[in-house]
N, C-alpha and C. Protein backbone atom coordinates (compact mmCIF):
# COMPACT_ATOMS: atom_id res chain seq x y z
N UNK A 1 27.56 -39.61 46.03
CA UNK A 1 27.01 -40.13 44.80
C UNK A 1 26.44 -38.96 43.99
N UNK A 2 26.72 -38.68 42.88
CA UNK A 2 26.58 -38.13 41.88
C UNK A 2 25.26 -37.91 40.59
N UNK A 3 24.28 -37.58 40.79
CA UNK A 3 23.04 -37.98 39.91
C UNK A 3 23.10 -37.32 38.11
N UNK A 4 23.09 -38.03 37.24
CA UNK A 4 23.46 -37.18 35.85
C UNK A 4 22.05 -38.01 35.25
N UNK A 5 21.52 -36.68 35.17
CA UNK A 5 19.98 -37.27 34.33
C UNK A 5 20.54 -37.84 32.74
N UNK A 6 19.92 -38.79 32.06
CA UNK A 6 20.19 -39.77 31.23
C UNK A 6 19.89 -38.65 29.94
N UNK A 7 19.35 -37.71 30.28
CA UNK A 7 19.13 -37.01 29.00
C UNK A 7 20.12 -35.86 28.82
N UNK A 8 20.84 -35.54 30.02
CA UNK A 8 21.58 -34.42 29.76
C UNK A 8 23.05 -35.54 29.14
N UNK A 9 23.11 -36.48 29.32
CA UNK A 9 23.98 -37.51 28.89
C UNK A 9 23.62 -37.67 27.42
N UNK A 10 22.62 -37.93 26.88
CA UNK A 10 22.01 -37.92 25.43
C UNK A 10 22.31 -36.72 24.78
N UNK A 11 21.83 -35.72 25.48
CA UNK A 11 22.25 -34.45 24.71
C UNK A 11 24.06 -34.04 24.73
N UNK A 12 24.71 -34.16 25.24
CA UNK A 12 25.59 -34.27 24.98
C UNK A 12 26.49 -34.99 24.60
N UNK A 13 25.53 -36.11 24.02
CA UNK A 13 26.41 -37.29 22.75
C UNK A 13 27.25 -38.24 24.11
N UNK A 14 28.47 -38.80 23.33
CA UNK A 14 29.29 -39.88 23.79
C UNK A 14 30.05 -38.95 24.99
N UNK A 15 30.58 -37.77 25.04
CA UNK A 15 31.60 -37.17 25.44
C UNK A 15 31.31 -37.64 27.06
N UNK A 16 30.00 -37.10 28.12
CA UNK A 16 30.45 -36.94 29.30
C UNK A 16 30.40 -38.78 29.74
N UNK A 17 29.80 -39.73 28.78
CA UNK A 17 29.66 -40.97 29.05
C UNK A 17 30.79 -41.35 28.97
N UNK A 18 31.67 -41.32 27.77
CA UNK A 18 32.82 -41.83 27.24
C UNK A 18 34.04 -40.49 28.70
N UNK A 19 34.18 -39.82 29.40
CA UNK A 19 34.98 -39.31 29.99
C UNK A 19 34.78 -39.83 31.10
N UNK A 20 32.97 -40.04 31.78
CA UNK A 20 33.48 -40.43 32.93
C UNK A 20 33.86 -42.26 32.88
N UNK A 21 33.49 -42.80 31.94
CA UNK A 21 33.91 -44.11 32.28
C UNK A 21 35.36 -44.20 32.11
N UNK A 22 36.06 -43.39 31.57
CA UNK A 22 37.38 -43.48 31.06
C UNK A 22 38.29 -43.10 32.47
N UNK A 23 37.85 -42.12 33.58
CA UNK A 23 38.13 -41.52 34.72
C UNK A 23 38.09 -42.63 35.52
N UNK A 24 36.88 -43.29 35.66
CA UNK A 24 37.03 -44.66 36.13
C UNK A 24 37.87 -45.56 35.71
N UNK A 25 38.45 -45.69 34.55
CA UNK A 25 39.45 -46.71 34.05
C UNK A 25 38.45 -48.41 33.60
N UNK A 26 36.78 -47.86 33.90
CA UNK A 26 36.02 -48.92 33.44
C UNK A 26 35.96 -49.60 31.48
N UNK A 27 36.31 -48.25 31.02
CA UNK A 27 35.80 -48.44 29.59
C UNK A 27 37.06 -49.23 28.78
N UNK A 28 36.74 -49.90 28.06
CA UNK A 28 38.01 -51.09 27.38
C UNK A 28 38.67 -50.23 25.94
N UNK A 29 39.86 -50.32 25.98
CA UNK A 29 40.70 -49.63 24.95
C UNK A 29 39.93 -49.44 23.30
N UNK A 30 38.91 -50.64 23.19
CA UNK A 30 38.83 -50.93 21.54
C UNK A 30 37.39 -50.17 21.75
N UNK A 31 36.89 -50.06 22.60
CA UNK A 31 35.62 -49.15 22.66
C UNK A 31 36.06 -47.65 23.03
N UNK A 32 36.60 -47.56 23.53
CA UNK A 32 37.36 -45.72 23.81
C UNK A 32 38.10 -45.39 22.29
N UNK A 33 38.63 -46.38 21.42
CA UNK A 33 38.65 -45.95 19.88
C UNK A 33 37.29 -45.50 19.08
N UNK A 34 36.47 -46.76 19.38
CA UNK A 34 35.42 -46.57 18.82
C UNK A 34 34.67 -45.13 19.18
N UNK A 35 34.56 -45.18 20.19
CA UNK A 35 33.88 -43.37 20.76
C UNK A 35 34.63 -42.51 20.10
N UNK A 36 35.80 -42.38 19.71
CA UNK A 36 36.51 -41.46 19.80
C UNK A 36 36.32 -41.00 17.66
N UNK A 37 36.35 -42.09 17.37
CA UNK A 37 36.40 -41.98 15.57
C UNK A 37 34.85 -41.77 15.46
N UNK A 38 33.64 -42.41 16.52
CA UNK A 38 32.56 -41.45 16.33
C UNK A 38 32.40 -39.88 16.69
N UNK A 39 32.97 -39.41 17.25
CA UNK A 39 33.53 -38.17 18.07
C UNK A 39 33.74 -37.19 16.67
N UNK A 40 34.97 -38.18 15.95
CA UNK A 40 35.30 -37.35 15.26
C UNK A 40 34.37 -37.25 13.73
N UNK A 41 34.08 -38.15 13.26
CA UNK A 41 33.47 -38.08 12.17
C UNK A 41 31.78 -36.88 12.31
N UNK A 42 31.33 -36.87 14.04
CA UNK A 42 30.76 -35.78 13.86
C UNK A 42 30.86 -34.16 13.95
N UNK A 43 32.63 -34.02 13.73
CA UNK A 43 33.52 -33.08 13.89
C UNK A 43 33.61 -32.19 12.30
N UNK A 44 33.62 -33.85 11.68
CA UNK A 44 33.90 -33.61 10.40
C UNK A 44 32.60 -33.28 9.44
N UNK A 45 31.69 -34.00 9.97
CA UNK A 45 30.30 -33.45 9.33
C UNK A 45 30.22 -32.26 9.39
N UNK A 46 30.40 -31.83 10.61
CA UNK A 46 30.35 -29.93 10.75
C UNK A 46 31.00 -29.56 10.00
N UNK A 47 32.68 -29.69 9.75
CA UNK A 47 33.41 -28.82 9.31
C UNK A 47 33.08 -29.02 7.68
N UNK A 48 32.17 -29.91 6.80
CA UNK A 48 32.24 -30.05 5.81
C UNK A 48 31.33 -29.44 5.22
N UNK A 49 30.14 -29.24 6.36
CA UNK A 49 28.94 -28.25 6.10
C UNK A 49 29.11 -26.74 6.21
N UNK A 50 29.89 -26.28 7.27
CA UNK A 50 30.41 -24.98 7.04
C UNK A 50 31.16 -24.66 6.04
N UNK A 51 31.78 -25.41 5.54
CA UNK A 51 32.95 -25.10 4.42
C UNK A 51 32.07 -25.10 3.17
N UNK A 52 30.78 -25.87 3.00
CA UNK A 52 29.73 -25.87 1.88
C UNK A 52 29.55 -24.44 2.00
N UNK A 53 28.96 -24.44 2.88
CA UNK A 53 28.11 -22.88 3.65
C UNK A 53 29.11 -21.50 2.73
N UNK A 54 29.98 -21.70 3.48
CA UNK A 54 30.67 -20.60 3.14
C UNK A 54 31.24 -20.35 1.63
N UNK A 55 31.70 -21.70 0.54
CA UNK A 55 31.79 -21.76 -0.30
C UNK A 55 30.61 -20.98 -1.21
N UNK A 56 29.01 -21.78 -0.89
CA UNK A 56 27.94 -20.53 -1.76
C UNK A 56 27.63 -19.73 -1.13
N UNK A 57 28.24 -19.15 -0.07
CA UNK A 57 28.32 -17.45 0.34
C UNK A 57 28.90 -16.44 -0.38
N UNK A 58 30.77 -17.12 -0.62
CA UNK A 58 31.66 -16.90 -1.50
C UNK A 58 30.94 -16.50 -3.13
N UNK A 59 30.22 -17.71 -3.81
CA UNK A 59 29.77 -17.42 -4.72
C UNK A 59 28.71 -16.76 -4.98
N UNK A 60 27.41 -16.51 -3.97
CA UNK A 60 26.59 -15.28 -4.36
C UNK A 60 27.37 -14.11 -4.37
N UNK A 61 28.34 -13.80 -3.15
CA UNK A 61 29.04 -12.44 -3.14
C UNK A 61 29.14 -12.15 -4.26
N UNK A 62 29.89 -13.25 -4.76
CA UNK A 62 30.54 -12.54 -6.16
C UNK A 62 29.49 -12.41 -7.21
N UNK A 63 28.53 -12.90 -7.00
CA UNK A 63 27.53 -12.79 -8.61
C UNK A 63 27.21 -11.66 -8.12
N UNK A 64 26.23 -11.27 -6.83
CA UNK A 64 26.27 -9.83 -6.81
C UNK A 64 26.98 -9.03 -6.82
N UNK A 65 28.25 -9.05 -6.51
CA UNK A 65 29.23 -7.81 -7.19
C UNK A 65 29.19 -7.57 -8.71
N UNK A 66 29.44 -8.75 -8.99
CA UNK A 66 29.08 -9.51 -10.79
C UNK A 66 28.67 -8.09 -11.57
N UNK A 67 27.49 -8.58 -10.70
CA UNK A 67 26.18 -8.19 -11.89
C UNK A 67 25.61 -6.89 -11.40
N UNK A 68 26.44 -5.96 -10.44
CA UNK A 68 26.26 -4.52 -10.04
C UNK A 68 26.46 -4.12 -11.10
N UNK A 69 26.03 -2.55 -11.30
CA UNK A 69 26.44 -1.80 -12.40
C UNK A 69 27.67 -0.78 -11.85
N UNK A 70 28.68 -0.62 -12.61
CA UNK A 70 30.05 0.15 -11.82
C UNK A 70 29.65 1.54 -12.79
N UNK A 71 28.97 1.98 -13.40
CA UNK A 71 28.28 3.07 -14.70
C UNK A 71 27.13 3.03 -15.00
N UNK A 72 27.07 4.06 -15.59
CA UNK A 72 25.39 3.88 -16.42
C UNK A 72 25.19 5.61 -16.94
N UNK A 73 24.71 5.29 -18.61
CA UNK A 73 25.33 5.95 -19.39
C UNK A 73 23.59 6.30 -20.11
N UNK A 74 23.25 7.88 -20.21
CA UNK A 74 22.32 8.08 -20.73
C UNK A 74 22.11 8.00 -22.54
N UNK A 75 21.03 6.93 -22.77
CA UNK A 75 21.15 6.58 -24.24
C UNK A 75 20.09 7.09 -25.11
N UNK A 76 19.67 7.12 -25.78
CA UNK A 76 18.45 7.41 -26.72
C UNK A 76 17.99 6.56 -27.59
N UNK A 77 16.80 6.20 -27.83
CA UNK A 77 16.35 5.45 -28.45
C UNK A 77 14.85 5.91 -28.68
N UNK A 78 14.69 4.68 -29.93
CA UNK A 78 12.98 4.66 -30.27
C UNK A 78 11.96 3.44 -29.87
N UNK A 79 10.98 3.94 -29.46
CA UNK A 79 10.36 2.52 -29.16
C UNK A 79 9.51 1.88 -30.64
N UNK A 80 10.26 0.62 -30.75
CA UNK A 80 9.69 0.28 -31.96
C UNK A 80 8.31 -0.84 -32.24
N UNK A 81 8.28 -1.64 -30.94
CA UNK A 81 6.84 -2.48 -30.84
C UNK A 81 7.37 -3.19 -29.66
N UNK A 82 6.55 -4.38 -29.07
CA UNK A 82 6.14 -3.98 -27.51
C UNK A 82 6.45 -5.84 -27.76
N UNK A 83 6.54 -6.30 -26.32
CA UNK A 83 6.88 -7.99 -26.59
C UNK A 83 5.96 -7.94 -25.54
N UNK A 84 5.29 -9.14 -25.43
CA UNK A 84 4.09 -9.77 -24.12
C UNK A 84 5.00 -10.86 -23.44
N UNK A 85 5.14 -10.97 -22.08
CA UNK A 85 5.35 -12.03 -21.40
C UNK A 85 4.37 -12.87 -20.91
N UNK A 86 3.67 -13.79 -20.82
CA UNK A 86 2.78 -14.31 -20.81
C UNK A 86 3.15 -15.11 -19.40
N UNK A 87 2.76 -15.49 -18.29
CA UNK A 87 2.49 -15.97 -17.08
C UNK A 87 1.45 -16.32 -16.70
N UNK A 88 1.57 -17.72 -15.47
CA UNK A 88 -0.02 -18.18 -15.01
C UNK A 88 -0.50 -16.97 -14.28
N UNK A 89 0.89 -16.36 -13.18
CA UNK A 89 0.55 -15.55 -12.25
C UNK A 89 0.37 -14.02 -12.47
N UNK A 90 0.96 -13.64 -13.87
CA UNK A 90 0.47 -12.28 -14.26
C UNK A 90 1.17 -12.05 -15.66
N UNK A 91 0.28 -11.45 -16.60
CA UNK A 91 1.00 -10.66 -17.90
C UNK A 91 1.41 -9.76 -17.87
N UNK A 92 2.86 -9.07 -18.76
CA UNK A 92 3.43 -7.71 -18.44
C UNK A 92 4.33 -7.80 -20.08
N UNK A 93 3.63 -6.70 -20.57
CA UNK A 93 4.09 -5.98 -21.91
C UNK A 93 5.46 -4.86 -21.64
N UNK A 94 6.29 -5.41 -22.15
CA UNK A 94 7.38 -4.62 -22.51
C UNK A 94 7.59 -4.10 -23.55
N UNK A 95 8.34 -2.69 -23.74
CA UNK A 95 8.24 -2.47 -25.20
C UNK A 95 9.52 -2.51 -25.28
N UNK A 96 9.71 -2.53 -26.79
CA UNK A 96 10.94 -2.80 -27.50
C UNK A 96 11.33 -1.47 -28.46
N UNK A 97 12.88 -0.97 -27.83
CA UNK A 97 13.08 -0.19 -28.06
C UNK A 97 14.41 -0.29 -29.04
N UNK A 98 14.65 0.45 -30.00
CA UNK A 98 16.23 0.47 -31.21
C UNK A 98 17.30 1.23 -30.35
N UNK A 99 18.32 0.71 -30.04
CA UNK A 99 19.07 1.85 -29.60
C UNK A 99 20.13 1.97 -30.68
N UNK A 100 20.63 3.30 -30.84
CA UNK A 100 21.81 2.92 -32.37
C UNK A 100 22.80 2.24 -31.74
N UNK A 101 23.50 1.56 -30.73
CA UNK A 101 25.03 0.76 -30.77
C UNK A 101 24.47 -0.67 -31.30
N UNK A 102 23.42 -0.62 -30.46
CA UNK A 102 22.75 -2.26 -30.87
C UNK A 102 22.06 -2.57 -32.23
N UNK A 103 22.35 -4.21 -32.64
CA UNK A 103 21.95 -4.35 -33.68
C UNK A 103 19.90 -4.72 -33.17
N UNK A 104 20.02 -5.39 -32.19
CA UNK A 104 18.85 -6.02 -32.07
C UNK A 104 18.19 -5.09 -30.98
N UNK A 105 16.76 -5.13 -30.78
CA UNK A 105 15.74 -4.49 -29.90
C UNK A 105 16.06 -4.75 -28.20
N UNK A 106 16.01 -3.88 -27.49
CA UNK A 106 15.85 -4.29 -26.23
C UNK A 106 14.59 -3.88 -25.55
N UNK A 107 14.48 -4.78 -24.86
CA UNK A 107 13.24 -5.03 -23.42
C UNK A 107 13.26 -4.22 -22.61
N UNK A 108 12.47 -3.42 -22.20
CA UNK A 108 12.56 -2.24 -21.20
C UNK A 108 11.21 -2.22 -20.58
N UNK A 109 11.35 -2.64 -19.23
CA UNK A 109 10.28 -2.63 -18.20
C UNK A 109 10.29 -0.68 -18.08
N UNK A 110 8.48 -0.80 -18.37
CA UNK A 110 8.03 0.59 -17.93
C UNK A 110 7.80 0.62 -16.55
N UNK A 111 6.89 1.42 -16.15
CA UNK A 111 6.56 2.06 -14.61
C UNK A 111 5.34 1.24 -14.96
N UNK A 112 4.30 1.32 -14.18
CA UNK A 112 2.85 0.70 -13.75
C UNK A 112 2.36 1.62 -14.34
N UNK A 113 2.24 3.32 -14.09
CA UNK A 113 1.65 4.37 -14.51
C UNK A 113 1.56 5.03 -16.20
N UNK A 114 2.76 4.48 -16.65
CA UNK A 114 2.76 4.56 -18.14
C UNK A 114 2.24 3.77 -19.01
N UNK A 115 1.41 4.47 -20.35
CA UNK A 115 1.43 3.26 -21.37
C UNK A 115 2.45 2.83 -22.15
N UNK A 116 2.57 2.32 -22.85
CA UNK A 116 3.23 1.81 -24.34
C UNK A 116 3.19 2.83 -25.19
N UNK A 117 4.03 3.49 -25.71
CA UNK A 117 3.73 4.14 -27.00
C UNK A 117 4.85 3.96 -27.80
N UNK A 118 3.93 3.83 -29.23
CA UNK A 118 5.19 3.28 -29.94
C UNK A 118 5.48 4.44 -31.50
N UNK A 119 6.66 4.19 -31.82
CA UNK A 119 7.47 5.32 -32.49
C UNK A 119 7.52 6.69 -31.92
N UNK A 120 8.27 6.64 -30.77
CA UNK A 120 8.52 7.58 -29.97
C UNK A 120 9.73 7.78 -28.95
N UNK A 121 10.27 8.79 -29.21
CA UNK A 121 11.99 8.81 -28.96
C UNK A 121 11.41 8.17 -27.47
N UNK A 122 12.37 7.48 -26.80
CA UNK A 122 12.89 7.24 -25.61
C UNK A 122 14.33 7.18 -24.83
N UNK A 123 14.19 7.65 -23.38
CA UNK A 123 15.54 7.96 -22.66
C UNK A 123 15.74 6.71 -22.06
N UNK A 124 16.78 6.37 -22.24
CA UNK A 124 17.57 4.79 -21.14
C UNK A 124 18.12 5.35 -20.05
N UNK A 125 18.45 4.01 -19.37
CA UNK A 125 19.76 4.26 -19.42
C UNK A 125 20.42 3.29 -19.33
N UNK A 126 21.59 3.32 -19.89
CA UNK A 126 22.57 2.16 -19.88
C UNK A 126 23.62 1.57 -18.67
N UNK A 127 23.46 0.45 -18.11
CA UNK A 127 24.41 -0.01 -16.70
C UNK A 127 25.26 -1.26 -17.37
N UNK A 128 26.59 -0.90 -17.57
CA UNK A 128 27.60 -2.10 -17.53
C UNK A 128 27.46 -2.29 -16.28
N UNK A 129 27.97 -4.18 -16.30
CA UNK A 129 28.07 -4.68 -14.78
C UNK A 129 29.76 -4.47 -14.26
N UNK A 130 29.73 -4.90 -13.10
CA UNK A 130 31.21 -4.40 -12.65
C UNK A 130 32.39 -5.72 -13.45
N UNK A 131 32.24 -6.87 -13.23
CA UNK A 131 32.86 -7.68 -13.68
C UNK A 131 32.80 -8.97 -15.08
N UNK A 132 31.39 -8.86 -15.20
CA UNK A 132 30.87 -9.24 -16.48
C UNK A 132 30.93 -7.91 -17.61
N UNK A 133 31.06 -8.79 -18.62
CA UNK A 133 30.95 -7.53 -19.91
C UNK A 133 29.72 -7.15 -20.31
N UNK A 134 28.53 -7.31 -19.53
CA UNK A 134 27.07 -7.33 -19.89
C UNK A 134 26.36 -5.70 -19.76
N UNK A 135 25.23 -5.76 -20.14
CA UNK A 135 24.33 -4.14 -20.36
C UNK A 135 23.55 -4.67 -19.58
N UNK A 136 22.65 -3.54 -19.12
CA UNK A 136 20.70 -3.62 -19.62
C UNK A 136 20.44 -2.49 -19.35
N UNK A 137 19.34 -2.85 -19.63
CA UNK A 137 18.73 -0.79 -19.97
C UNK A 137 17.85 -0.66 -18.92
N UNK A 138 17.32 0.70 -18.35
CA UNK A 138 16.31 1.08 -17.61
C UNK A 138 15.78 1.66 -18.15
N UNK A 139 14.52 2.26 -18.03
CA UNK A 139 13.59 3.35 -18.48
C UNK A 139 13.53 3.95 -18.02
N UNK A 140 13.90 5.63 -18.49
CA UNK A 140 13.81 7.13 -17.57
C UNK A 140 12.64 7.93 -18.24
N UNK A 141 12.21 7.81 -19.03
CA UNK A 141 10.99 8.90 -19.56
C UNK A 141 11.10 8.31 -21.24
N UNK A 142 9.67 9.25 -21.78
CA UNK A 142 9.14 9.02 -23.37
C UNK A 142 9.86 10.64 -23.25
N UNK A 143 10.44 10.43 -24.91
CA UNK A 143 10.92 12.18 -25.12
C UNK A 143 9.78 12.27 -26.37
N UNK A 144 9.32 13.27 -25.95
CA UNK A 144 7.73 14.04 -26.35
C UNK A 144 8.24 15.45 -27.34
């Protein structure tokens, strides 16, 4: 005689219940279906969650390749006045700089250690992304 604790039977779902009664020839044809389409439908839950899984894996990859920079191109500009972001959790002044390709001002996060100064040449630099047609600028120094 054979002892199978009731929980190692639980933890392993229908399978060693549904095999050994089937070994016995105890279990009835329309219930050995039934086990078996529960069997599978929790086959299919898996495979539908991995395939989610991997689908927005697929798609961060690609935004971060996206939105890498494949260049980045030293620009010049002036800083012309400063924009406030306003937050519960913290304020942070950016200044706004002219660059000549652009018609409109761009946003350029300084360092912690610098101030704002305004009408005063500044160095970029410019990063196209690898697969989007997009910019943005960094800040390399005030030209003094």
């Amino acid at each position: 005689m054979v002892f199978a604790p009731s929980s190692l039977i639980l933890t392993n779902y229908y399978l060693p219940l549904s095999e050994a009664l089937c070994v016995q020839g105890i279990m009835r044809p329309e219930l050995k279906q039934q086990l078996e389409k529960e069997i599978s439908k929790g086959k299919h839950k898996n495979f539908r969650a991995w395939s989610i899984v991997f689908l927005v894996l697929i798609i961060l990859i690609w935004l971060v390749i996206g939105f890498s920079s494949k260049s980045s191109v030293p620009v010049n500009g002036i800083a012309i006045s400063q924009h406030a972001s306003l937050r519960e959790d913290r304020h942070k002044i950016y200044p706004m700089v002219k660059v000549p390709e652009r018609e409109t001002l761009v946003k350029v996060s300084l360092p912690k250690h610098l101030p704002i100064k305004r009408n005063v040449k500044v160095e970029l630099r410019k990063h196209q992304s690898t697969l989007f047609n997009t910019f943005r600028y960094t800040f390399v120094r005030y030209l003094e």
